[in-house]
Protein backbone atom coordinates (compact mmCIF):
# COMPACT_ATOMS: atom_id res chain seq x y z
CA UNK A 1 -3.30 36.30 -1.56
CA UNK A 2 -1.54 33.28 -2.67
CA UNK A 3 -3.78 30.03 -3.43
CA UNK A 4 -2.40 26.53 -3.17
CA UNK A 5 -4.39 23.02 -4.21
CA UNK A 6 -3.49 22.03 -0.68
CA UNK A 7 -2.78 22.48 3.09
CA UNK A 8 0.58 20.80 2.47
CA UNK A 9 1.33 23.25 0.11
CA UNK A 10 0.86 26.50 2.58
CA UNK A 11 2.95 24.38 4.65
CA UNK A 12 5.55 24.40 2.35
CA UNK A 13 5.60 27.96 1.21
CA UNK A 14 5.20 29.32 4.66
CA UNK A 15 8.10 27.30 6.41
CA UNK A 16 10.65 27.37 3.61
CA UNK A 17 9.86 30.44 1.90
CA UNK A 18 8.57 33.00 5.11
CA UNK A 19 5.46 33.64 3.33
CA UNK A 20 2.79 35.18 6.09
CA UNK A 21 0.13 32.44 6.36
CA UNK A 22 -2.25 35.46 6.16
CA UNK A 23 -1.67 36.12 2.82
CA UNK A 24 -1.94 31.70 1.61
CA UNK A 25 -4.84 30.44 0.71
CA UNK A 26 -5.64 26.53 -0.06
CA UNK A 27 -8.37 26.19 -2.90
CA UNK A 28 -8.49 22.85 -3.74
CA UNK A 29 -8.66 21.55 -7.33
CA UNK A 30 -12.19 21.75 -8.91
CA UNK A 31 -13.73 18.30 -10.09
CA UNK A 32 -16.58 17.93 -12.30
CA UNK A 33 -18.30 14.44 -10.65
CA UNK A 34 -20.66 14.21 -13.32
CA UNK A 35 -18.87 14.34 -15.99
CA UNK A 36 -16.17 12.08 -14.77
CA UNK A 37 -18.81 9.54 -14.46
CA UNK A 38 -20.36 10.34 -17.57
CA UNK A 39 -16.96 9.91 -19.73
CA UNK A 40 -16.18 6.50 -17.41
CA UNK A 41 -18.95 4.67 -18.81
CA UNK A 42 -17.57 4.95 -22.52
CA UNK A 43 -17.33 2.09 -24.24
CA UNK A 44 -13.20 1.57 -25.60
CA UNK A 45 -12.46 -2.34 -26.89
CA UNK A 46 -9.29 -2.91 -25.15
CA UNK A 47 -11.01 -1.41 -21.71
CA UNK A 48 -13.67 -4.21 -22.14
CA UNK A 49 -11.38 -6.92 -22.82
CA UNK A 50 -9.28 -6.36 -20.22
CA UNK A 51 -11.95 -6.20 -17.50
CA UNK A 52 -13.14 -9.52 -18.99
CA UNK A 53 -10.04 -11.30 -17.60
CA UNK A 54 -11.94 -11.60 -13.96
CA UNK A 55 -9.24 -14.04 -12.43
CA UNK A 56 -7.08 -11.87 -11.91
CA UNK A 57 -6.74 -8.17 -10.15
CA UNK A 58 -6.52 -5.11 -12.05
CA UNK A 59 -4.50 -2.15 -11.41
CA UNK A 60 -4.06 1.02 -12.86
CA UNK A 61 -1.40 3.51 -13.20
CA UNK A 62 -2.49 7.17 -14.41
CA UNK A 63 0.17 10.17 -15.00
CA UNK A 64 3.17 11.46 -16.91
CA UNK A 65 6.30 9.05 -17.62
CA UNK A 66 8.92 11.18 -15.67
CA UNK A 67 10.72 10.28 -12.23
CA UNK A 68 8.48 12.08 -10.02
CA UNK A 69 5.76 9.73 -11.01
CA UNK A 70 8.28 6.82 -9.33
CA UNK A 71 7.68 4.39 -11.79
CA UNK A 72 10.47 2.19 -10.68
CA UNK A 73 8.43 1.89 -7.06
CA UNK A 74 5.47 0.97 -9.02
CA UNK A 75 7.14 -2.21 -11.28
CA UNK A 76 8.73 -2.62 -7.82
CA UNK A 77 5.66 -3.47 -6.24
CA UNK A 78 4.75 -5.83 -9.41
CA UNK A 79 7.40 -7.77 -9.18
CA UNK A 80 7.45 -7.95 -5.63
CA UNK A 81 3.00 -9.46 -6.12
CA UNK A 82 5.12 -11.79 -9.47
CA UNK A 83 7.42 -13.19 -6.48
CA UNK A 84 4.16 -14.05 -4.06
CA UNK A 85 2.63 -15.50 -7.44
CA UNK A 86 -0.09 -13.12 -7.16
CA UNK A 87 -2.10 -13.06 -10.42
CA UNK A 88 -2.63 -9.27 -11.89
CA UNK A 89 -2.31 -7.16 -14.49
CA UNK A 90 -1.29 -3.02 -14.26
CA UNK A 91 -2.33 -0.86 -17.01
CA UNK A 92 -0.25 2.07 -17.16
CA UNK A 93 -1.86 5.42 -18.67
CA UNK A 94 0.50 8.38 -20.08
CA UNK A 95 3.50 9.28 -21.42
CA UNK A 96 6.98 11.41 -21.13
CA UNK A 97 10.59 11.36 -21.32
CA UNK A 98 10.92 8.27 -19.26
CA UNK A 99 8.67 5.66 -20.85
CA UNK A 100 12.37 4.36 -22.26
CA UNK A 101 12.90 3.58 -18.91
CA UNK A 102 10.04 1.91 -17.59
CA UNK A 103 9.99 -0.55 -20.88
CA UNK A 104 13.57 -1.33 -20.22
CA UNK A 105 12.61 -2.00 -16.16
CA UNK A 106 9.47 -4.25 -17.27
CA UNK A 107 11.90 -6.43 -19.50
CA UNK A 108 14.70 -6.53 -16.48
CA UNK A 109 12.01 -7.43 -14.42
CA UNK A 110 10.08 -10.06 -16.94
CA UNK A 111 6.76 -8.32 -16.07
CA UNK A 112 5.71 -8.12 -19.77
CA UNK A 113 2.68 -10.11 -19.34
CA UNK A 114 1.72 -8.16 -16.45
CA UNK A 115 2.42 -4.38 -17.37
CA UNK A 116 1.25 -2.77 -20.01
CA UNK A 117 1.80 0.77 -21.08
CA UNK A 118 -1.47 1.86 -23.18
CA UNK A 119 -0.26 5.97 -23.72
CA UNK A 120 -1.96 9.22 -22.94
CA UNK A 121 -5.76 8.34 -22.93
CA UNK A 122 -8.04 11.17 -24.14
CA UNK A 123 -10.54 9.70 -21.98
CA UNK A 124 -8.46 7.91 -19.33
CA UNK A 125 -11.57 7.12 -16.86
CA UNK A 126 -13.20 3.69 -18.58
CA UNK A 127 -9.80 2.12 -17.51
CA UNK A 128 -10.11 3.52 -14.14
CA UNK A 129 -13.55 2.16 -13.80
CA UNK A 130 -12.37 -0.70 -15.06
CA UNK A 131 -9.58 -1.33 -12.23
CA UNK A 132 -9.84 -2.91 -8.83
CA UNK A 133 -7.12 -0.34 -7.87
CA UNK A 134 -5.52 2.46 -8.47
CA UNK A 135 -1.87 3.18 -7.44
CA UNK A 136 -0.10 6.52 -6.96
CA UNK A 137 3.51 6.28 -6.61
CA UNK A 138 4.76 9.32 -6.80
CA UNK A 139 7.48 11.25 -4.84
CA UNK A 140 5.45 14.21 -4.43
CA UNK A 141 2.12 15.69 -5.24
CA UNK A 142 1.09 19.05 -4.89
CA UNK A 143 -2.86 17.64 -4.29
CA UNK A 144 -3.29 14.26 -6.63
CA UNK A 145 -6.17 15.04 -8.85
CA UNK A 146 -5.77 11.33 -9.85
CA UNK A 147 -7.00 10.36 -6.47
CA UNK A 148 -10.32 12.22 -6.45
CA UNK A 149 -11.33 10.99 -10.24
CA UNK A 150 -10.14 7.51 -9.15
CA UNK A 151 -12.93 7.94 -6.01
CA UNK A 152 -15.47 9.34 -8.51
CA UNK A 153 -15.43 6.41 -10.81
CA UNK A 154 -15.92 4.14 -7.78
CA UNK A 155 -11.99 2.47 -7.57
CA UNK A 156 -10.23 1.79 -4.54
CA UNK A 157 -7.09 3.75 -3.92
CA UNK A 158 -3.56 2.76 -2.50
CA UNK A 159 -1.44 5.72 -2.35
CA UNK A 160 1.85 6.61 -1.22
CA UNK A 161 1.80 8.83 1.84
CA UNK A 162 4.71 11.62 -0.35
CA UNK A 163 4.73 15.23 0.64
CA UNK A 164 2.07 16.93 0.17
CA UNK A 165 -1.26 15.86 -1.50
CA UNK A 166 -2.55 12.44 -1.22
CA UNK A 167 -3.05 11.93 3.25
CA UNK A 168 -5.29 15.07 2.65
CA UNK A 169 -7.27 13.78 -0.16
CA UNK A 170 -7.56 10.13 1.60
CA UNK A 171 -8.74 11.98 5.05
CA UNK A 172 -5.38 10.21 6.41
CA UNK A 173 -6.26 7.34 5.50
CA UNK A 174 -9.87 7.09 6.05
CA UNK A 175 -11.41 6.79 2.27
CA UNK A 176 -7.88 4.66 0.70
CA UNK A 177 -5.14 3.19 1.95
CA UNK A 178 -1.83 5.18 2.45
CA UNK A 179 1.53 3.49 2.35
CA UNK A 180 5.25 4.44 3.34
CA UNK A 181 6.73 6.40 0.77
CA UNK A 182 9.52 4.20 -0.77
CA UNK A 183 8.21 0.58 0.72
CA UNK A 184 7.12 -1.79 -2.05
CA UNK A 185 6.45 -4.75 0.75
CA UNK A 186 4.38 -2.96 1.89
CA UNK A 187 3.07 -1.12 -1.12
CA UNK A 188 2.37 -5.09 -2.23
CA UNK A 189 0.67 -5.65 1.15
CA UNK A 190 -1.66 -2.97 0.63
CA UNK A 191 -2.63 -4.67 -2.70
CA UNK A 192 -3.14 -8.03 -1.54
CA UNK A 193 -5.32 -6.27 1.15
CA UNK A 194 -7.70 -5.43 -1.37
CA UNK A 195 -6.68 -8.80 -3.22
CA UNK A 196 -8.00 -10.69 -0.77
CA UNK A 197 -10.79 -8.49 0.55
């Protein structure tokens, strides 16, 4: 037997790879609740200052620096809330080959008082605690972990509906809100959604 993380998954390996569905399995990613919540109540200095700026909305970004994260979708979106003269700030958590990249795109964009890239967080969870939102971006997922922790530590998700993880994690919909995959207007809707609600 063959396990996945997801439906979307046995999907995939059945369809393009003739695997009987007999022998696929979906086991979904194990998540400790309690000690999620635990480590999201830890006390880090530039977590606490930045929830301390309460006029505007905060967003967070968590994952690796690399194109499948779709990054440029994500400072997309920003500038897209800059242009409505939305007031927020994204915290982005990781790194990888493409944080080059994403600096260069914040300066093209003139987002650097709204982005900021803090590095791969031992303890990522006070600054999604912190957040109003969390955003996945990505082009594909093979189940979004990110989501799940994110719900844990009690922050709204926006998500991008990509192939395969995130609809199943959100019940379709039901527990965050699910976006076309390459859309930032409406990526940016979704966010003033929770903006103004």
């Amino acid at each position: 037997v063959v396990t996945l993380p997801s439906e979307g998954c046995c999907r995939d390996l059945k369809e393009n790879f003739a695997v009987s569905r007999a022998r696929i399995m979906a086991l979904r990613n194990p998540v400790d609740c309690s000690v999620i919540r635990r480590l999201s109540f830890r006390k880090l200095k530039a977590v606490e200052e930045w929830s301390t700026k309460t006029d505007i909305f905060r967003m967070v970004h968590v994952g690796r620096l690399d194109s499948q994260k779709n990054h440029d979708l994500l400072l997309s979106v920003c500038s897209e809330l800059k242009k409505r003269e939305r007031e927020f700030s994204l915290i982005i958590v990781g790194e990888g080959n493409y944080q080059q990249n994403i600096e260069n795109r914040i300066q093209m964009l003139g987002l650097e008082s709204q982005v900021t890239l803090v590095g791969q967080q031992k303890n990522p969870f006070p600054w999604v605690k912190a957040a109003d939102a969390l955003l996945l971006t990505s082009l594909f997922e093979a189940f979004a972990l990110v989501i799940v922790e994110a719900m844990v530590c009690g922050t709204p998700v926006i998500s991008v509906d990509c192939p395969t993880g995130p609809a199943e994690v959100l019940g379709d919909g039901q527990f965050g809100i699910l976006t076309p995959l390459d859309d930032p207007r409406a990526l940016a809707d979704a966010v003033e959604r929770l903006m103004d609600n």
